[in-house]
C-alpha atoms as a PDB file:
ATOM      1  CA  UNK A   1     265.424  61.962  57.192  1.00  0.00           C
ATOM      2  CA  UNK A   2     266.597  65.211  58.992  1.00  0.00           C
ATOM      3  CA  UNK A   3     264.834  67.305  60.920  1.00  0.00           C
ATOM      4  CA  UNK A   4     265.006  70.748  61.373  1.00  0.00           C
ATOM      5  CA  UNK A   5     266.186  70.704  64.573  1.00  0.00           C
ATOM      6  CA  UNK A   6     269.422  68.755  63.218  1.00  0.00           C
ATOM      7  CA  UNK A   7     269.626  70.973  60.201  1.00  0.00           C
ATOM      8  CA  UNK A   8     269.687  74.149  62.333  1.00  0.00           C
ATOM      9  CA  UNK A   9     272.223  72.413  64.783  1.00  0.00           C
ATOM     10  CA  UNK A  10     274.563  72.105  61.835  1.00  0.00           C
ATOM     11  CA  UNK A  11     273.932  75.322  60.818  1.00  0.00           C
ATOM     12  CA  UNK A  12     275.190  76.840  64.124  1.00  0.00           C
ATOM     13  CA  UNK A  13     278.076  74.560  64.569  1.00  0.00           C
ATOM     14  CA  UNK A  14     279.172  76.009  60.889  1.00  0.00           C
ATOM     15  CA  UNK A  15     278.762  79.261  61.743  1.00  0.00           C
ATOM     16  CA  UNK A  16     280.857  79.111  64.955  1.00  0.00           C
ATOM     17  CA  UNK A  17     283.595  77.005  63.446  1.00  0.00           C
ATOM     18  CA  UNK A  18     283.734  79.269  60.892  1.00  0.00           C
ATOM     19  CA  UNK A  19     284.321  82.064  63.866  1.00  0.00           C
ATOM     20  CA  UNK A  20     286.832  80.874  65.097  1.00  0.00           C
ATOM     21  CA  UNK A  21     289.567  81.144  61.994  1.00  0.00           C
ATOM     22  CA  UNK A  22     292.577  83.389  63.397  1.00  0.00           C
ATOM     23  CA  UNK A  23     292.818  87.098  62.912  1.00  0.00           C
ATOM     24  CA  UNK A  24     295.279  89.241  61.804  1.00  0.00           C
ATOM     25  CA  UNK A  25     295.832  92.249  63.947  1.00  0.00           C
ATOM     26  CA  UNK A  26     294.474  95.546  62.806  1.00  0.00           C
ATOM     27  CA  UNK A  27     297.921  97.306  62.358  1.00  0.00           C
ATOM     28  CA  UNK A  28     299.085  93.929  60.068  1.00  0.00           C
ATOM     29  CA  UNK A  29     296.164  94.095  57.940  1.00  0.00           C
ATOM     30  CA  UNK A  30     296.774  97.565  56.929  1.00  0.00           C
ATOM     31  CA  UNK A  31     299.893  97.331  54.722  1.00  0.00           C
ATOM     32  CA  UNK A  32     299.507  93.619  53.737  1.00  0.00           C
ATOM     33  CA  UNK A  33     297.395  93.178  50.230  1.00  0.00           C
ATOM     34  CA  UNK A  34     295.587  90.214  52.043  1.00  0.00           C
ATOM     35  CA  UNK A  35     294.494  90.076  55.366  1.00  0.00           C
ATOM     36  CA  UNK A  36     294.907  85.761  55.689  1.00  0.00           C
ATOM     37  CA  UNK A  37     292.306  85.756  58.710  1.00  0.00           C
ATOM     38  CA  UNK A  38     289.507  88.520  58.155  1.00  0.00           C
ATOM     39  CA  UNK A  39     289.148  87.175  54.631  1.00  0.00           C
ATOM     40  CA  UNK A  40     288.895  83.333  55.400  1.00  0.00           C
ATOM     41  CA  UNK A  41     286.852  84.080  58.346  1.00  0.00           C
ATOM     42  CA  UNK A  42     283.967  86.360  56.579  1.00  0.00           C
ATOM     43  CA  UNK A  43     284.434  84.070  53.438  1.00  0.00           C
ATOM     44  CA  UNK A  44     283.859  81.150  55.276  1.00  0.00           C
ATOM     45  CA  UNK A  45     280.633  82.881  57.283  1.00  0.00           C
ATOM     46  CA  UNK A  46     279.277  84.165  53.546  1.00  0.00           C
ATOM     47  CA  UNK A  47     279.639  80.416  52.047  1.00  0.00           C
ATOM     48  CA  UNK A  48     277.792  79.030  55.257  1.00  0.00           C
ATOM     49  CA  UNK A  49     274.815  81.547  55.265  1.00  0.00           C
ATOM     50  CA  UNK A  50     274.808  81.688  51.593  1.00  0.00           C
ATOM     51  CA  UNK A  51     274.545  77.911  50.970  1.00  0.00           C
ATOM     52  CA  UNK A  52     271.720  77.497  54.070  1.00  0.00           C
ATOM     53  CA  UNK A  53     269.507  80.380  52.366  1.00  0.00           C
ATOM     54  CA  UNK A  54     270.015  78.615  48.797  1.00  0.00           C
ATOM     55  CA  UNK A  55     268.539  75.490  50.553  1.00  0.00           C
ATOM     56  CA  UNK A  56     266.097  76.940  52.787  1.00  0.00           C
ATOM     57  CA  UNK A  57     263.021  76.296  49.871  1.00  0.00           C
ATOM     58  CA  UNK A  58     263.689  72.166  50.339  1.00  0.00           C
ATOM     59  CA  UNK A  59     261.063  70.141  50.980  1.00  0.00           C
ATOM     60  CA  UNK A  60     262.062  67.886  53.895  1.00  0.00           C
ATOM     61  CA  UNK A  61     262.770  64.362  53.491  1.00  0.00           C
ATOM     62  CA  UNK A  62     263.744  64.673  49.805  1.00  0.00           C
ATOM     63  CA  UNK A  63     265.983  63.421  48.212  1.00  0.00           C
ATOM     64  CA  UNK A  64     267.481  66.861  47.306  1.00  0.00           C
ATOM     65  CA  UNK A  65     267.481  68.125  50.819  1.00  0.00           C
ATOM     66  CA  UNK A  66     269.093  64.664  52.006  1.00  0.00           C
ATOM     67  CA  UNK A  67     271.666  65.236  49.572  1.00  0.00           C
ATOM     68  CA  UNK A  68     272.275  68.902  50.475  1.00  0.00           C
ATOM     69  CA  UNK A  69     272.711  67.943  54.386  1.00  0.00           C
ATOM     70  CA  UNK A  70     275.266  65.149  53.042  1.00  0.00           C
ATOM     71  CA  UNK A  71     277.152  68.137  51.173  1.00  0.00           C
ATOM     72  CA  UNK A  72     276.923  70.409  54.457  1.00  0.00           C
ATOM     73  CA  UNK A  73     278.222  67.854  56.579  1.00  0.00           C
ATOM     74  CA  UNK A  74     281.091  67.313  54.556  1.00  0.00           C
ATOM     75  CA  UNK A  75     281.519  71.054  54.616  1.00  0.00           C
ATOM     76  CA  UNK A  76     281.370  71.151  58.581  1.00  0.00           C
ATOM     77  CA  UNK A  77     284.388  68.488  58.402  1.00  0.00           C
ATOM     78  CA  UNK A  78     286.295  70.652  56.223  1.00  0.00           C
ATOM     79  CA  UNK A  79     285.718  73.580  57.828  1.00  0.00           C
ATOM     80  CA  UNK A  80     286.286  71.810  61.009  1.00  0.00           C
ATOM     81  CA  UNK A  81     290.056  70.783  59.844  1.00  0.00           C
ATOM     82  CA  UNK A  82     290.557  74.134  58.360  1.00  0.00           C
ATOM     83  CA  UNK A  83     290.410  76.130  61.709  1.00  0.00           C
ATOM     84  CA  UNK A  84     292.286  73.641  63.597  1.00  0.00           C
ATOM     85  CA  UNK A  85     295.074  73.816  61.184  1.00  0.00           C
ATOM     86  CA  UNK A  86     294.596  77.742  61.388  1.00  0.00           C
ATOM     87  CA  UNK A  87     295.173  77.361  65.252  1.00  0.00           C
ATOM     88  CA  UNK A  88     298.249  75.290  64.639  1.00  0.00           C
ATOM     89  CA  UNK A  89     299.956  77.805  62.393  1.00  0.00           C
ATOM     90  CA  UNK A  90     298.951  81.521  63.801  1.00  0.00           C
ATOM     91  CA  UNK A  91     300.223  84.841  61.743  1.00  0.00           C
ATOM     92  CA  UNK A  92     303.916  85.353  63.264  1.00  0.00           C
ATOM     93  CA  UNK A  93     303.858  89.663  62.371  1.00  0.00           C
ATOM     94  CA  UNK A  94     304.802  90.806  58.820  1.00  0.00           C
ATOM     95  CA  UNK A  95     303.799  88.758  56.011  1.00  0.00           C
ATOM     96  CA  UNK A  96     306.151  88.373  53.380  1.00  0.00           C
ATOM     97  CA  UNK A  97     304.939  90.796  51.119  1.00  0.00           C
ATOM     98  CA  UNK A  98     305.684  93.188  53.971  1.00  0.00           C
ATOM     99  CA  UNK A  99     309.229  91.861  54.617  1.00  0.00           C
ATOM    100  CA  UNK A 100     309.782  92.554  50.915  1.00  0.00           C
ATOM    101  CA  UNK A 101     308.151  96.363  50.518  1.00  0.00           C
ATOM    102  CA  UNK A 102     310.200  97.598  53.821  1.00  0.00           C
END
């Protein structure tokens, strides 16, 4: 059983990892037709707030909002790997599509 002090931790920890994706410059984003950081990043934010409000009506200690905490969690992980392999590989300038238009 989870308590909403744990659920809400979770919550916050998703919505900084998700924070944290890398960002494409301003002056990148404007010629390329997709913007790798800005979209992961607000896509990522969307998903987490999206999927907390969807869950929000829950009864705690069910079994549905035990397995919905299971699915978050798994989620964090992901997420988790996801902006530490963003940090490994940054945006190096123009993408290719940019290479190829100029």
């Amino acid at each position: 059983m989870s308590s909403s002090t744990s659920v809400l931790r979770l919550y916050r920890e998703m919505l900084r990892n998700a924070s944290k994706f890398e960002v494409l410059r301003a002056f990148y984003c404007l010629r390329a037709l997709f913007c790798g950081g800005y979209n992961v990043r607000s896509y990522a934010l969307r998903r987490v707030k999206a999927d907390f409000h969807k869950n929000k009506t829950l009864t705690a200690g069910s079994a549905e909002q035990e397995k919905a905490l299971d699915f978050a969690r798994e989620q964090a992980n992901v997420l988790y790997r996801q902006v530490v392999i963003s940090k490994l590989y940054p945006p190096q300038g123009k993408s290719v599509l940019e290479t190829l238009g100029a």
